[in-house]
PDB file of N, CA and C in Angstrom:
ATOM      1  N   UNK A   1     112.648-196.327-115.543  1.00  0.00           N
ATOM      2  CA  UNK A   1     111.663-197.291-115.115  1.00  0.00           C
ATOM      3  C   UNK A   1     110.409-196.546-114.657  1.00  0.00           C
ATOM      4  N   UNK A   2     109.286-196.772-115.528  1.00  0.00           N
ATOM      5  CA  UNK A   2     108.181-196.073-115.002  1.00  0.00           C
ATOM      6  C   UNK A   2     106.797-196.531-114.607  1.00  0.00           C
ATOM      7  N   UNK A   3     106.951-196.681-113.894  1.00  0.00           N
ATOM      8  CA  UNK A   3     105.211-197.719-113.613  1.00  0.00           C
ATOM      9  C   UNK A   3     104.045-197.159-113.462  1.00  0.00           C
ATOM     10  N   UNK A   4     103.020-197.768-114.047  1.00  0.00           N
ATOM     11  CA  UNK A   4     101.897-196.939-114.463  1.00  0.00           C
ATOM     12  C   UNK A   4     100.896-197.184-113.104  1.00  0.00           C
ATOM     13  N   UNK A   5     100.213-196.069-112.672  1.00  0.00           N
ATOM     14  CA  UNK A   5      99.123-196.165-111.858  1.00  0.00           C
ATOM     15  C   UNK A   5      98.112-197.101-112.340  1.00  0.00           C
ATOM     16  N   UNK A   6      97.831-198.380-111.256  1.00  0.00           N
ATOM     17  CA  UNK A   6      96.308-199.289-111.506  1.00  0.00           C
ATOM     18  C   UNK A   6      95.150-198.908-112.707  1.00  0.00           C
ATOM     19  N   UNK A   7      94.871-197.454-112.307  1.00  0.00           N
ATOM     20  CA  UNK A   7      93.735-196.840-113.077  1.00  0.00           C
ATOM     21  C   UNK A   7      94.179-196.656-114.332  1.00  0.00           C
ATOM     22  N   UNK A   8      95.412-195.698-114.110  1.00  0.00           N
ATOM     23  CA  UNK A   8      95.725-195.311-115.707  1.00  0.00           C
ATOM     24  C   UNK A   8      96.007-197.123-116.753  1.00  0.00           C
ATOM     25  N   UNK A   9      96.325-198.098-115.974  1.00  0.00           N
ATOM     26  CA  UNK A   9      96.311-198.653-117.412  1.00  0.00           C
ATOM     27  C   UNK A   9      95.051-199.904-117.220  1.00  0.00           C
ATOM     28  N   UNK A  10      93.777-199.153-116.249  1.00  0.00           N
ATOM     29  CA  UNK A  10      93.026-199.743-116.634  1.00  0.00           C
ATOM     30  C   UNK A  10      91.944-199.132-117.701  1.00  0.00           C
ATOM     31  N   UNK A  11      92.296-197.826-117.849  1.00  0.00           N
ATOM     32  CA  UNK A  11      91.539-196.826-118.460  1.00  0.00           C
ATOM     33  C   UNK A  11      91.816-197.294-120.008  1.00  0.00           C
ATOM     34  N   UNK A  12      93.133-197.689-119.954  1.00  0.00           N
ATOM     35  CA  UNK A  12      94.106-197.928-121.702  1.00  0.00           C
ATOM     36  C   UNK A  12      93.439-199.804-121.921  1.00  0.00           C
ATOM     37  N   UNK A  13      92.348-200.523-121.428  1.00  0.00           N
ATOM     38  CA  UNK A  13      92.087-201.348-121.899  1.00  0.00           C
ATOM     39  C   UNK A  13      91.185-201.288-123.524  1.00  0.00           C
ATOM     40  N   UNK A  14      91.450-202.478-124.014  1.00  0.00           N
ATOM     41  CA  UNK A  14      91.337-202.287-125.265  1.00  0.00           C
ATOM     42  C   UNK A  14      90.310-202.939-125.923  1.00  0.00           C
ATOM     43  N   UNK A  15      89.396-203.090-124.872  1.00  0.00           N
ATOM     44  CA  UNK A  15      87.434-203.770-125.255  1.00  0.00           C
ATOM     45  C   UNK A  15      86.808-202.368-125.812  1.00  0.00           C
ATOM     46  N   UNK A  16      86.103-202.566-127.214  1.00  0.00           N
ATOM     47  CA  UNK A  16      85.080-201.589-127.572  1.00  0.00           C
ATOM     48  C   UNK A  16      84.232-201.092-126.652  1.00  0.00           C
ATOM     49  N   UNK A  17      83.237-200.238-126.752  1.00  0.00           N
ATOM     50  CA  UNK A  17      82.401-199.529-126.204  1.00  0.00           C
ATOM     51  C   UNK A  17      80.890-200.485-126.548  1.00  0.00           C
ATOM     52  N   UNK A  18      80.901-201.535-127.625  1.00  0.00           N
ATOM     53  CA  UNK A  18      80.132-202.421-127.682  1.00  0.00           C
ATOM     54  C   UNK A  18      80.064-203.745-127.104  1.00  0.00           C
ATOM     55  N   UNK A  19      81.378-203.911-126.980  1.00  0.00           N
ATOM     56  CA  UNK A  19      81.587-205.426-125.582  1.00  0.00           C
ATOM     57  C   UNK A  19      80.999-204.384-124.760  1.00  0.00           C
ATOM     58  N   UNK A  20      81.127-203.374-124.111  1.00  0.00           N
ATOM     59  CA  UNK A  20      81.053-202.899-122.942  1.00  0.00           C
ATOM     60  C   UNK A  20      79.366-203.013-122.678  1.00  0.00           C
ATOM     61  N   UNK A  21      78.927-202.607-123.830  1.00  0.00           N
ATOM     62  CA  UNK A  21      77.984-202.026-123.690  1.00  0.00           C
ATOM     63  C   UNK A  21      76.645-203.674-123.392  1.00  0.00           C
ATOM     64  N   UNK A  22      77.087-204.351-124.153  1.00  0.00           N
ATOM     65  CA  UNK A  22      76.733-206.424-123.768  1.00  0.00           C
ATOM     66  C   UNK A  22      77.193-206.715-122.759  1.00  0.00           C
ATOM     67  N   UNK A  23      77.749-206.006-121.567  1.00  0.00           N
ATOM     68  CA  UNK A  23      78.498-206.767-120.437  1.00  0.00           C
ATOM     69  C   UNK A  23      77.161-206.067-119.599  1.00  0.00           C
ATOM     70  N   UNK A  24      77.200-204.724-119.810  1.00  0.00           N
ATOM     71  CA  UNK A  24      76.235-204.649-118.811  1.00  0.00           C
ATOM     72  C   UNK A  24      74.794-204.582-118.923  1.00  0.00           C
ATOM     73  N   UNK A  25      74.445-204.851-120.649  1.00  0.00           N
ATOM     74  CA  UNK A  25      73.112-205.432-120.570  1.00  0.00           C
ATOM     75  C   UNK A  25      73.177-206.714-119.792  1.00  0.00           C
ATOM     76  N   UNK A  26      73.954-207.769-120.127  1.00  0.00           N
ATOM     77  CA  UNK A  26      73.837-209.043-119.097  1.00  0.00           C
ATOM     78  C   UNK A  26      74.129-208.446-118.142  1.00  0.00           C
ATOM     79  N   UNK A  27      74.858-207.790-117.411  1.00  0.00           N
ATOM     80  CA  UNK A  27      74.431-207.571-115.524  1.00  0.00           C
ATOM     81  C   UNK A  27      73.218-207.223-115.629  1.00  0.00           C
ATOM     82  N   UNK A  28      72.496-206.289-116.228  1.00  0.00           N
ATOM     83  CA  UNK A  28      71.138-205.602-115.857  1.00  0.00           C
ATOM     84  C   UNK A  28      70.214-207.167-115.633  1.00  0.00           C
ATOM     85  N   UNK A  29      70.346-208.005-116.277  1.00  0.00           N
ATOM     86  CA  UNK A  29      69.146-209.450-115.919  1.00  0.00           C
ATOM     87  C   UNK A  29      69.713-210.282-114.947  1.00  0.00           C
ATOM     88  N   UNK A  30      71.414-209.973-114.691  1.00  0.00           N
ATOM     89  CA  UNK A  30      71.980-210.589-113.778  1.00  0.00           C
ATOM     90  C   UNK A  30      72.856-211.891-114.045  1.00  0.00           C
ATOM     91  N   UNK A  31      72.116-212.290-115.133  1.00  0.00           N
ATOM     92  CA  UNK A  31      72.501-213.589-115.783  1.00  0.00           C
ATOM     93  C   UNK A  31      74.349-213.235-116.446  1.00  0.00           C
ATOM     94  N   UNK A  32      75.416-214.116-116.027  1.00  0.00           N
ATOM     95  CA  UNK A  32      76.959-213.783-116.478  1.00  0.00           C
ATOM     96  C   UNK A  32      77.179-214.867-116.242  1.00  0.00           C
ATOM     97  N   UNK A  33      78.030-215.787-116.926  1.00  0.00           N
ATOM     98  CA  UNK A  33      79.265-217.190-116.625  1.00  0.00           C
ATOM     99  C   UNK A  33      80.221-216.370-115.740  1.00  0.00           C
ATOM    100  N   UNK A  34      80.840-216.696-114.860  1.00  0.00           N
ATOM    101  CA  UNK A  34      81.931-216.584-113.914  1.00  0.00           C
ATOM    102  C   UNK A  34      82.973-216.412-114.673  1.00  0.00           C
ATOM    103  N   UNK A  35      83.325-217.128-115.719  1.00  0.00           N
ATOM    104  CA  UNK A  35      84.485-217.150-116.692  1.00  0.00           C
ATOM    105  C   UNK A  35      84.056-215.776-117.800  1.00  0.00           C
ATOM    106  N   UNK A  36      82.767-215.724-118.190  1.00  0.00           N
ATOM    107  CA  UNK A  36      82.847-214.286-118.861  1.00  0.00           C
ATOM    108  C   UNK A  36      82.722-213.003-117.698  1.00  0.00           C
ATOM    109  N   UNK A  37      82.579-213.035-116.793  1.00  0.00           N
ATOM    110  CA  UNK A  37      83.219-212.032-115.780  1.00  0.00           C
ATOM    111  C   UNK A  37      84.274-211.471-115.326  1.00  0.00           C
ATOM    112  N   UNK A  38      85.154-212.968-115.275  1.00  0.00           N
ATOM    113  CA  UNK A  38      86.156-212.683-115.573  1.00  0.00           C
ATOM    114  C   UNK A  38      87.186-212.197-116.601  1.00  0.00           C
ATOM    115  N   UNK A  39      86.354-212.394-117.592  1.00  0.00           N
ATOM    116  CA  UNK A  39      87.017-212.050-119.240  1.00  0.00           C
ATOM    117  C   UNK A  39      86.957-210.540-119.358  1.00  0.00           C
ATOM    118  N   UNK A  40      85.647-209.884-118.508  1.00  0.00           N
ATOM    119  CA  UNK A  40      85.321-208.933-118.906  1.00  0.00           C
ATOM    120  C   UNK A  40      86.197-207.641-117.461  1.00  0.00           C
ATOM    121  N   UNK A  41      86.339-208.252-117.087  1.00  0.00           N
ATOM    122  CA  UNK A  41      87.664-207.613-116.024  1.00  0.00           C
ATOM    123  C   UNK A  41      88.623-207.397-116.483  1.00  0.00           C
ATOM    124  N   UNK A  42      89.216-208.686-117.225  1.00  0.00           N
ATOM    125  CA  UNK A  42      90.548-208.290-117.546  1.00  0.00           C
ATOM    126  C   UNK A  42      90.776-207.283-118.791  1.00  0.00           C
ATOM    127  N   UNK A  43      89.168-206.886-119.418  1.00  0.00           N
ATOM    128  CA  UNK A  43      89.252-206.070-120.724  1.00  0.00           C
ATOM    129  C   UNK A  43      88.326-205.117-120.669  1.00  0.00           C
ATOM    130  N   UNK A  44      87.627-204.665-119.883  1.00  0.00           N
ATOM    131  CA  UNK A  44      86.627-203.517-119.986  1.00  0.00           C
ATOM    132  C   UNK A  44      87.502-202.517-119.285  1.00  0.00           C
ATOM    133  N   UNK A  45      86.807-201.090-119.736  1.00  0.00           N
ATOM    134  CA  UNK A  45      87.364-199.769-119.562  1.00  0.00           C
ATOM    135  C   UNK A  45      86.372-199.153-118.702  1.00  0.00           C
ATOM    136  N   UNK A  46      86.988-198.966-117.251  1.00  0.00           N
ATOM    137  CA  UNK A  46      85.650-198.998-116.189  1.00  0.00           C
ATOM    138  C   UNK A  46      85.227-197.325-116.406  1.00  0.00           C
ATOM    139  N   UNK A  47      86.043-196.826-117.081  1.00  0.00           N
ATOM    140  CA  UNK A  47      85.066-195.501-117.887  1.00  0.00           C
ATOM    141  C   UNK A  47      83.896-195.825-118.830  1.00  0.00           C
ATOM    142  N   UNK A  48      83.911-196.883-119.168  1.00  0.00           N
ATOM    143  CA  UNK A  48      83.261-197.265-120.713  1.00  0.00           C
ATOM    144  C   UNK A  48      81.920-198.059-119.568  1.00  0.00           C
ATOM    145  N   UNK A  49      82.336-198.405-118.662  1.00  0.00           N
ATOM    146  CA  UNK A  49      81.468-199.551-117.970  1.00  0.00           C
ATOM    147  C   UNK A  49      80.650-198.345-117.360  1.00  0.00           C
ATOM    148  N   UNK A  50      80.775-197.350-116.691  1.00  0.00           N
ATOM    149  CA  UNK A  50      80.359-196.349-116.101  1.00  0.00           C
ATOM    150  C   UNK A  50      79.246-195.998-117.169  1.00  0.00           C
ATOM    151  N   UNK A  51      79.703-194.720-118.051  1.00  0.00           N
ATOM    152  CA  UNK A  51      79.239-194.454-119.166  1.00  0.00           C
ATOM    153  C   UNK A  51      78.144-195.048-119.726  1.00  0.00           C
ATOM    154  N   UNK A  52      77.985-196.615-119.953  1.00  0.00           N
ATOM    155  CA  UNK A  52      77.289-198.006-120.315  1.00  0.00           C
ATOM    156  C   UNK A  52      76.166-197.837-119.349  1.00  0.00           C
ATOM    157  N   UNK A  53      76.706-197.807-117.584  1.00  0.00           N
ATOM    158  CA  UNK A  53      75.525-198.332-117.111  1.00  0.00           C
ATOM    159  C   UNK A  53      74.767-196.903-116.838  1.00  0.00           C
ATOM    160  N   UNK A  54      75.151-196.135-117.442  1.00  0.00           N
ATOM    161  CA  UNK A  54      74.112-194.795-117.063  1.00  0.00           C
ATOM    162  C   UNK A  54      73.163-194.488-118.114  1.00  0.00           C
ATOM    163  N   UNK A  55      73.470-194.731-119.602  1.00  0.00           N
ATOM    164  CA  UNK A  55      73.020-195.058-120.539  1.00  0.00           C
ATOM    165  C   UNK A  55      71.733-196.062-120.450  1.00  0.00           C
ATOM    166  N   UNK A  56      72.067-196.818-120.431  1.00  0.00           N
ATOM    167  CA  UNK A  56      71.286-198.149-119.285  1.00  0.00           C
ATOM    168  C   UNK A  56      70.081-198.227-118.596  1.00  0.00           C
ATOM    169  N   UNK A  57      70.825-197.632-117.841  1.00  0.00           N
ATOM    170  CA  UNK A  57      69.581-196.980-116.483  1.00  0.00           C
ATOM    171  C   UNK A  57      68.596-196.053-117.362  1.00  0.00           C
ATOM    172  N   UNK A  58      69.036-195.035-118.203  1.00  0.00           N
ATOM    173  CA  UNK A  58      68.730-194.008-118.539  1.00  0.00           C
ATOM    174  C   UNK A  58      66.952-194.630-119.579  1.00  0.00           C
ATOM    175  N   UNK A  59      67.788-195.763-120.660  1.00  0.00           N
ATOM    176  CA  UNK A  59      67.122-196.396-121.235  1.00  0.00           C
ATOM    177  C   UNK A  59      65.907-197.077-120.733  1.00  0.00           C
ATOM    178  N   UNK A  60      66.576-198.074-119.409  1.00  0.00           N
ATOM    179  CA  UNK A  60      65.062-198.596-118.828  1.00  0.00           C
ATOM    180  C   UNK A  60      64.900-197.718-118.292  1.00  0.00           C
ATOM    181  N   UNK A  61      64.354-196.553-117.253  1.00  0.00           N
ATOM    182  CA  UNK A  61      63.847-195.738-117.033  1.00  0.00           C
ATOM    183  C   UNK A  61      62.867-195.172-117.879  1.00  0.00           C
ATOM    184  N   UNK A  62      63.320-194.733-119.240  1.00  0.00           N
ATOM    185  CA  UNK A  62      62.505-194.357-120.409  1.00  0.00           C
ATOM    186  C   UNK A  62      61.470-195.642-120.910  1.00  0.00           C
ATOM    187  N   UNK A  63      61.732-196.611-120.872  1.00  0.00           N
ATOM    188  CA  UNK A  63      61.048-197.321-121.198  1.00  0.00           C
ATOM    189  C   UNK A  63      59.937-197.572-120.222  1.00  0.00           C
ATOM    190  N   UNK A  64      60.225-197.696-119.350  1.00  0.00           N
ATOM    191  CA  UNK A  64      59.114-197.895-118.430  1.00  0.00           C
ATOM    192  C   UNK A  64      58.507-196.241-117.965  1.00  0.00           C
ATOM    193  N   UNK A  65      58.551-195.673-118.498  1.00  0.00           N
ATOM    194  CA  UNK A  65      58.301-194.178-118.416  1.00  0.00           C
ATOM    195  C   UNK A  65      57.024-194.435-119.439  1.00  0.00           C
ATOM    196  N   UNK A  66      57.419-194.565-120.583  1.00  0.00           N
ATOM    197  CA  UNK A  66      56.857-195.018-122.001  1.00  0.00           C
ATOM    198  C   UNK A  66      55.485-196.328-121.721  1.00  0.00           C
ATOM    199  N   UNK A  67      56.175-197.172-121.010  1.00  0.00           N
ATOM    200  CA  UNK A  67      54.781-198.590-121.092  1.00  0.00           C
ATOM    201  C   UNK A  67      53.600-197.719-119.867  1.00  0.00           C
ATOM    202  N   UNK A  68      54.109-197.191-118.798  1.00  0.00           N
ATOM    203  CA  UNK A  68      53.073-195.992-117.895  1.00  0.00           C
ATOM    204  C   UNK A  68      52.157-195.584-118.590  1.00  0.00           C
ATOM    205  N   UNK A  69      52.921-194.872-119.166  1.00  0.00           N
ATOM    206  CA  UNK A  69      52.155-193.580-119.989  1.00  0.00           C
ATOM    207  C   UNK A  69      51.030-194.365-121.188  1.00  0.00           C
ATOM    208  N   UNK A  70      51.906-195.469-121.862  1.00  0.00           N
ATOM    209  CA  UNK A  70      50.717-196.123-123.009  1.00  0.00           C
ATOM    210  C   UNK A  70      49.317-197.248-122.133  1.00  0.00           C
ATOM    211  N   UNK A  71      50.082-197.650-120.864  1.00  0.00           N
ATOM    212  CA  UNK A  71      49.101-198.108-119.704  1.00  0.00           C
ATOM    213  C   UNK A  71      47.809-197.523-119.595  1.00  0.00           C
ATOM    214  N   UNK A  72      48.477-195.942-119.055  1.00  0.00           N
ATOM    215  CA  UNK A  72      47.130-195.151-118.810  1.00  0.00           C
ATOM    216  C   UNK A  72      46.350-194.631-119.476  1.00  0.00           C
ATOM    217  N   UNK A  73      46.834-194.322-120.876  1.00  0.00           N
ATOM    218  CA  UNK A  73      46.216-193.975-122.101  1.00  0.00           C
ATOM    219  C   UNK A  73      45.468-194.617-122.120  1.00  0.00           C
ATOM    220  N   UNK A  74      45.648-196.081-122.889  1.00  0.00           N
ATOM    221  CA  UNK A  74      44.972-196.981-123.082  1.00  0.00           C
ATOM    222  C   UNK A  74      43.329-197.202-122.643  1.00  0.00           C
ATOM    223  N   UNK A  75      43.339-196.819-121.160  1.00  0.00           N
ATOM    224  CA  UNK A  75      42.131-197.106-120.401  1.00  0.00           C
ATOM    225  C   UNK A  75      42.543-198.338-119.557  1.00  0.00           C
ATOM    226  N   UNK A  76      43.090-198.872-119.819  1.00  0.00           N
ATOM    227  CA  UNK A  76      43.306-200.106-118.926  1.00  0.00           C
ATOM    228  C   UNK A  76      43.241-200.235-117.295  1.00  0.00           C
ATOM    229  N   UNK A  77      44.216-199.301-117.258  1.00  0.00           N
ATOM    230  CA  UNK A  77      44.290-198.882-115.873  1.00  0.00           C
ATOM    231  C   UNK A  77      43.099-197.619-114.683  1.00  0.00           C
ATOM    232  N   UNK A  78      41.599-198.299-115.618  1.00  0.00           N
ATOM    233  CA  UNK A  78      41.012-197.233-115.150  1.00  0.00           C
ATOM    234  C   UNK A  78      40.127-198.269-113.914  1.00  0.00           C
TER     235      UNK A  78
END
C-alpha cells in the first residue's frame, strides 16, 4: 500500500502546457468563471502554472518595455 505525497500526484496532472498556459492569461485580466477555476485545479500542473506565469510576466514586461521605447522615439512624449 503506497500513498503518494499531495505534490507528487499533483505534479502527474494531465492538462497540457497550453490549457496552462490560457489559465493564466485569464488570471493576468483577472476575468475566470468560478466553475473554470475550479476545473483548472483539479487539472493544472502547478509546475506548468509556475513556469506559465513567469513566461507571462516576462512577456508583459517586454511589451511594455517595447510600447516605452516606441513612445519616446516617436516624439510624442516630448
Amino acid at each position: 500500500m503506497t500513498e503518494q505525497h499531495p505534490l507528487k500526484e499533483a505534479v502527474q496532472r494531465k492538462a497540457s502546457f497550453a490549457q496552462t498556459m490560457r489559465a493564466v492569461a485569464w488570471s493576468f485580466f483577472g476575468v475566470r468563471k468560478s466553475s473554470e477555476y475550479e476545473k483548472d485545479v483539479q487539472q493544472l500542473n502547478p509546475v506548468h502554472v509556475v513556469i506559465a506565469g513567469v513566461i507571462g510576466a516576462a512577456v508583459f514586461i517586454g511589451l511594455l518595455i517595447a510600447l516605452v521605447s516606441w513612445v519616446l522615439s516617436s516624439g510624442v512624449a516630448r
